[in-house]
N, C-alpha and C. Protein backbone atom coordinates (compact mmCIF):
# COMPACT_ATOMS: atom_id res chain seq x y z
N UNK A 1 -85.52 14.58 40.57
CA UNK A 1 -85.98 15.37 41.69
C UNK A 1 -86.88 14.48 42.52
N UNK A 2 -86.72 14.16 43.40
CA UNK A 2 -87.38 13.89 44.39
C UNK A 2 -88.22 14.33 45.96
N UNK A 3 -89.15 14.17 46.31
CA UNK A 3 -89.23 14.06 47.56
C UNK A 3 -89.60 12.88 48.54
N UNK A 4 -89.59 13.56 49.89
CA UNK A 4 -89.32 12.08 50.74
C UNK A 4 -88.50 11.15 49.67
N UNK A 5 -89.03 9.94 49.53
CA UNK A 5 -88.21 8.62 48.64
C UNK A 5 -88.77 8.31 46.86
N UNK A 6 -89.37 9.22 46.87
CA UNK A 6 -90.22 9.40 45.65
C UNK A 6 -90.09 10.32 44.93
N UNK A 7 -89.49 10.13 43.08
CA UNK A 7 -89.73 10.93 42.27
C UNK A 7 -90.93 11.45 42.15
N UNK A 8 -90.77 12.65 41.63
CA UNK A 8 -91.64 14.01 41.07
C UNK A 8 -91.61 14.07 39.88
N UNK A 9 -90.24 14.48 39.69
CA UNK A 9 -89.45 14.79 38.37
C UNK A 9 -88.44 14.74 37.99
N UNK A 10 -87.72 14.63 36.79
CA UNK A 10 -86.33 14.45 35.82
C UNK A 10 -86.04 14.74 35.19
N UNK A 11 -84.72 14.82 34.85
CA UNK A 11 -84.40 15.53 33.43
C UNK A 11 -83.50 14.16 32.96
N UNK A 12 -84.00 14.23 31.20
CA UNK A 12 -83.64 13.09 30.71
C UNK A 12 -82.55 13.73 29.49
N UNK A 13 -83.12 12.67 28.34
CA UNK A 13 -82.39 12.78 27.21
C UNK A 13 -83.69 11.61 26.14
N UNK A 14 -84.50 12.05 25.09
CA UNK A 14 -84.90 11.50 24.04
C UNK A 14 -84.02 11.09 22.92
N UNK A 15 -83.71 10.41 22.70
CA UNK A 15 -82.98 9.85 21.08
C UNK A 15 -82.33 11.27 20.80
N UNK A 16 -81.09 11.90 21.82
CA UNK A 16 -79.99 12.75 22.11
C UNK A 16 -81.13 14.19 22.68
N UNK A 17 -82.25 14.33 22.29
CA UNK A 17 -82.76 15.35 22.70
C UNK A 17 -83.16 16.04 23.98
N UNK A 18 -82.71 16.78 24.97
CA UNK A 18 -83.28 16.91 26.33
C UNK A 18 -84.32 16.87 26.66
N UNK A 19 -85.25 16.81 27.64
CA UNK A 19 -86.55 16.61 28.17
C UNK A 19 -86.68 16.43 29.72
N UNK A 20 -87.53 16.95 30.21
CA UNK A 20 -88.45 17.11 31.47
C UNK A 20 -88.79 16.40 31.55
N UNK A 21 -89.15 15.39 32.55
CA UNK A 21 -90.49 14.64 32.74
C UNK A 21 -90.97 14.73 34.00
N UNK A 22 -91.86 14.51 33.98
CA UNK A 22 -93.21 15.48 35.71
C UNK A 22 -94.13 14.08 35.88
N UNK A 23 -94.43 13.98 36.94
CA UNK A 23 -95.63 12.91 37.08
C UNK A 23 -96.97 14.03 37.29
N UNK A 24 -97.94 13.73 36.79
CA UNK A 24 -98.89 14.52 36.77
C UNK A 24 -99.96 13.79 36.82
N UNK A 25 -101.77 14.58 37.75
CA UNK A 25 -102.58 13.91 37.66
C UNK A 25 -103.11 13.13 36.31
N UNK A 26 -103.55 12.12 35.79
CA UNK A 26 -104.28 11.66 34.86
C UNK A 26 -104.86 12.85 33.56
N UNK A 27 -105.96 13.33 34.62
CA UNK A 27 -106.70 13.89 32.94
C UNK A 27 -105.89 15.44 32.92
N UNK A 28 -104.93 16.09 34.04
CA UNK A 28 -104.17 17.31 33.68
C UNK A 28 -103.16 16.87 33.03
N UNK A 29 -102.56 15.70 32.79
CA UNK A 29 -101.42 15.38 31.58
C UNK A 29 -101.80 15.15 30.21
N UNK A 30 -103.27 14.58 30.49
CA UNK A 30 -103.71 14.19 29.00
C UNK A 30 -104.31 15.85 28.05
N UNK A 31 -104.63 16.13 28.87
CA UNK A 31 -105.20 18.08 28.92
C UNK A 31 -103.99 18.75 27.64
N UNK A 32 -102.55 18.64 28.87
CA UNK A 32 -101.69 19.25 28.39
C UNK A 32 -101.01 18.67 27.19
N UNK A 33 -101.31 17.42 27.22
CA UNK A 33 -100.77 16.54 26.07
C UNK A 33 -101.89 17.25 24.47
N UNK A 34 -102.53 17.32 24.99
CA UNK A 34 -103.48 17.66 23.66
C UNK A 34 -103.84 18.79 23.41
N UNK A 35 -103.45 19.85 24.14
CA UNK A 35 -103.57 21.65 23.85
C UNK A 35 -101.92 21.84 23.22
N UNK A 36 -101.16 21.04 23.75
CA UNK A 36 -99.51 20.85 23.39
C UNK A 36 -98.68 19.71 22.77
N UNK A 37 -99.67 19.71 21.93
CA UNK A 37 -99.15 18.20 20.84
C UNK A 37 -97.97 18.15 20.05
N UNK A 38 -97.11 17.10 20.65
CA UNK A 38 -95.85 17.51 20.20
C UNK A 38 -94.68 18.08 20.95
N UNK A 39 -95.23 18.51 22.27
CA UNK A 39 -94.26 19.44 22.61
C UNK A 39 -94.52 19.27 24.32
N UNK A 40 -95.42 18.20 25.01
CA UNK A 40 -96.11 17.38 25.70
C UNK A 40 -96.25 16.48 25.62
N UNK A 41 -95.75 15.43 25.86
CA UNK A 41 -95.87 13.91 25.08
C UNK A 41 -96.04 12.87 26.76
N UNK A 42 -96.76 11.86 26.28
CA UNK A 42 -96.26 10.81 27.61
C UNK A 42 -94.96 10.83 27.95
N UNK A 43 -95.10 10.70 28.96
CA UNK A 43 -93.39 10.19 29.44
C UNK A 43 -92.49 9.18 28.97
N UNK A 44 -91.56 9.41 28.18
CA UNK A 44 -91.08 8.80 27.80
C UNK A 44 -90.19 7.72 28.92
N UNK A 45 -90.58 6.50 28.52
CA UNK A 45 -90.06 5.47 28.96
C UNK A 45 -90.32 5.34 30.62
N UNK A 46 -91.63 5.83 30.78
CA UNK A 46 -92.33 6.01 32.31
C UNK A 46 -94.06 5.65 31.64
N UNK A 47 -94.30 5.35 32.77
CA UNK A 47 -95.64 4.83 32.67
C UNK A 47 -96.42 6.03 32.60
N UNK A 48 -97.66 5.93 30.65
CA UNK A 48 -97.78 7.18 30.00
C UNK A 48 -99.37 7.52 30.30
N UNK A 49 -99.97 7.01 32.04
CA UNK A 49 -101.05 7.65 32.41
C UNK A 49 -100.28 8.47 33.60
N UNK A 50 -99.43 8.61 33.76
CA UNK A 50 -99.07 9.39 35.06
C UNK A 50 -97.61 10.67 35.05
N UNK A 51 -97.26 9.71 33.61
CA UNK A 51 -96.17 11.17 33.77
C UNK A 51 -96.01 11.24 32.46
N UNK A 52 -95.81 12.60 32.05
CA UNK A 52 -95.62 13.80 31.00
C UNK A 52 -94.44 13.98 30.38
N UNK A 53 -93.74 14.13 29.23
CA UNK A 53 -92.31 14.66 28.97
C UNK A 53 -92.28 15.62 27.92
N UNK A 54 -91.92 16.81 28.68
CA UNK A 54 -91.77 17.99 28.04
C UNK A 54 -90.68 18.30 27.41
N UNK A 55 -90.63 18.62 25.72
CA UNK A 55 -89.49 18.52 24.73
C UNK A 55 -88.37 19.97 25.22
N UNK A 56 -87.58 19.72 25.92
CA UNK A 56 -86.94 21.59 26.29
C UNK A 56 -86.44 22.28 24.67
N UNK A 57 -86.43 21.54 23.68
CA UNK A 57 -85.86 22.10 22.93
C UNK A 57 -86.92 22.80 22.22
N UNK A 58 -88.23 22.67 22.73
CA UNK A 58 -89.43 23.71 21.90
C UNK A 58 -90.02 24.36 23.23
N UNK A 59 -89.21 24.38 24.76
CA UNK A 59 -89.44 24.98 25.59
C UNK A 59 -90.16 26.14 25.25
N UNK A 60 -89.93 27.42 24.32
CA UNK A 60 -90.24 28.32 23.52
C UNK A 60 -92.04 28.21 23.13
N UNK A 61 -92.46 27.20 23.51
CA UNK A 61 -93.79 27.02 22.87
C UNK A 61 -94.84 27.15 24.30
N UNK A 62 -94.18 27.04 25.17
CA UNK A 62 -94.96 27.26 26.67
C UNK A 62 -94.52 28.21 27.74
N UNK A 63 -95.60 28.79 28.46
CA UNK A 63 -95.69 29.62 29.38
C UNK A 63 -94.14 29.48 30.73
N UNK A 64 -93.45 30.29 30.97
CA UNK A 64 -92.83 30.19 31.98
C UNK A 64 -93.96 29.17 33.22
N UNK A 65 -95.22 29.82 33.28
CA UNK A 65 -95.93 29.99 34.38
C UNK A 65 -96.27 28.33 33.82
N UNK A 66 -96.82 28.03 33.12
CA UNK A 66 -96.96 26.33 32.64
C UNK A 66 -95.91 25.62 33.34
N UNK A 67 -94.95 26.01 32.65
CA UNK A 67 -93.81 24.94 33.61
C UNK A 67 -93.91 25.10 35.17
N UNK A 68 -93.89 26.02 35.28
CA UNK A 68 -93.79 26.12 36.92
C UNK A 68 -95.47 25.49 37.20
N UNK A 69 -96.23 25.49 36.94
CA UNK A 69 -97.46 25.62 36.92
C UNK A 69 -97.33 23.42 37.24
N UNK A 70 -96.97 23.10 36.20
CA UNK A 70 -96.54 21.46 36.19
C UNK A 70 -95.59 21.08 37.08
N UNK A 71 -94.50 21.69 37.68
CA UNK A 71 -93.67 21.40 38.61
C UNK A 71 -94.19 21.27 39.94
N UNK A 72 -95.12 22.69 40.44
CA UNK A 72 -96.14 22.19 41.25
C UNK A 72 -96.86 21.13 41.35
N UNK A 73 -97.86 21.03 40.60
CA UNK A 73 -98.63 19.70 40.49
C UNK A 73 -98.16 18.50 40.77
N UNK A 74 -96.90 18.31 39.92
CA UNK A 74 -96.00 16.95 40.11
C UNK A 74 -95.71 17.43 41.46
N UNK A 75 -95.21 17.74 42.22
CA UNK A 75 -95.08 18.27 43.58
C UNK A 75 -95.81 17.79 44.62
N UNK A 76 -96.74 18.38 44.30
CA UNK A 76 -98.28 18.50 44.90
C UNK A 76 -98.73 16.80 44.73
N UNK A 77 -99.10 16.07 43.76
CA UNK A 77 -99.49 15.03 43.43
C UNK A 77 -98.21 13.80 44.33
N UNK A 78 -97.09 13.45 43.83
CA UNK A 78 -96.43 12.90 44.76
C UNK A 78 -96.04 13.36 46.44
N UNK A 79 -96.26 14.34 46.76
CA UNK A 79 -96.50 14.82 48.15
C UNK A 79 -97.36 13.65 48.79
N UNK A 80 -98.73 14.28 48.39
CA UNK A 80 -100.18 14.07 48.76
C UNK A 80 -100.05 12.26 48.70
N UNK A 81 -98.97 11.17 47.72
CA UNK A 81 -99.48 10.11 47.94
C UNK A 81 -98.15 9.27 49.19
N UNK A 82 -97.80 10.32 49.87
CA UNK A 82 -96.77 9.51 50.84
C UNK A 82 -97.13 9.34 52.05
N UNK A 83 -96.79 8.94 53.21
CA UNK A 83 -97.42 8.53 54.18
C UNK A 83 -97.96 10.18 55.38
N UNK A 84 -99.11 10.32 55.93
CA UNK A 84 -99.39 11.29 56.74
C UNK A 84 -97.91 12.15 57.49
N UNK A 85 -97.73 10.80 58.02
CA UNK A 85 -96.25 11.57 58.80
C UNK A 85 -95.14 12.02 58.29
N UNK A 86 -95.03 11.17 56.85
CA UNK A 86 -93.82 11.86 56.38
C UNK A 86 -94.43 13.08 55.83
N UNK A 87 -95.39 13.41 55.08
CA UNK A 87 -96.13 14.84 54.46
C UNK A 87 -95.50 15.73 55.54
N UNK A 88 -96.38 15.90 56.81
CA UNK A 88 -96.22 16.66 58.17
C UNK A 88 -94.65 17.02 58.08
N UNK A 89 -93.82 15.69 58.12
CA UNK A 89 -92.36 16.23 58.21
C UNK A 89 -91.75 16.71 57.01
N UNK A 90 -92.14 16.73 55.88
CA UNK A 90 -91.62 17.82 54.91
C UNK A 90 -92.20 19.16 54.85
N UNK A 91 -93.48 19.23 55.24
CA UNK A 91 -94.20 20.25 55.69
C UNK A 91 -93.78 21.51 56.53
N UNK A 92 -93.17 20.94 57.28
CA UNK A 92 -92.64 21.40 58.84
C UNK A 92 -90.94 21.52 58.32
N UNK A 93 -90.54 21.27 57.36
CA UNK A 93 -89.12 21.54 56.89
C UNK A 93 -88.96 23.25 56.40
């Protein structure tokens, strides 16, 4: 998933297992990493201060509103680091 030219988010595959991964601020990934141990992990095979990978197969262990709750953020967070004008023009979409 992307916006403008920049990932947000993905859907992968762990050693056959599915997974999410979100870029998320710093200390709200490490937050979620450690209230959700196990089931929240660094991003696998992404750089593990900035993005998150959520196990879907224990999806069952978190809030609808969490996920959506992280989809924002990752959203929100790669938005906010692209250039003024392009923001404005997704804005205005």
């Amino acid at each position: 998933f992307q916006i403008g030219d920049k990932m947000y988010a993905m859907l992968g595959e762990m050693k056959g297992e599915p997974i999410f991964t979100l870029k998320l601020p710093p200390e709200y990934g490490e937050t979620l990493r450690r209230i959700y141990s196990g089931i929240i992990i660094p991003g696998y095979y992404m750089n593990k201060v900035h993005w998150n990978s959520l196990l879907l197969n224990k999806i069952d262990a978190v809030t609808e509103q969490l996920v959506m709750e992280m989809i924002d953020s990752s959203y929100d967070t790669v938005l906010k680091s692209l250039p003024k004008k392009k923001q404005k023009e997704i804005e205005e979409m």
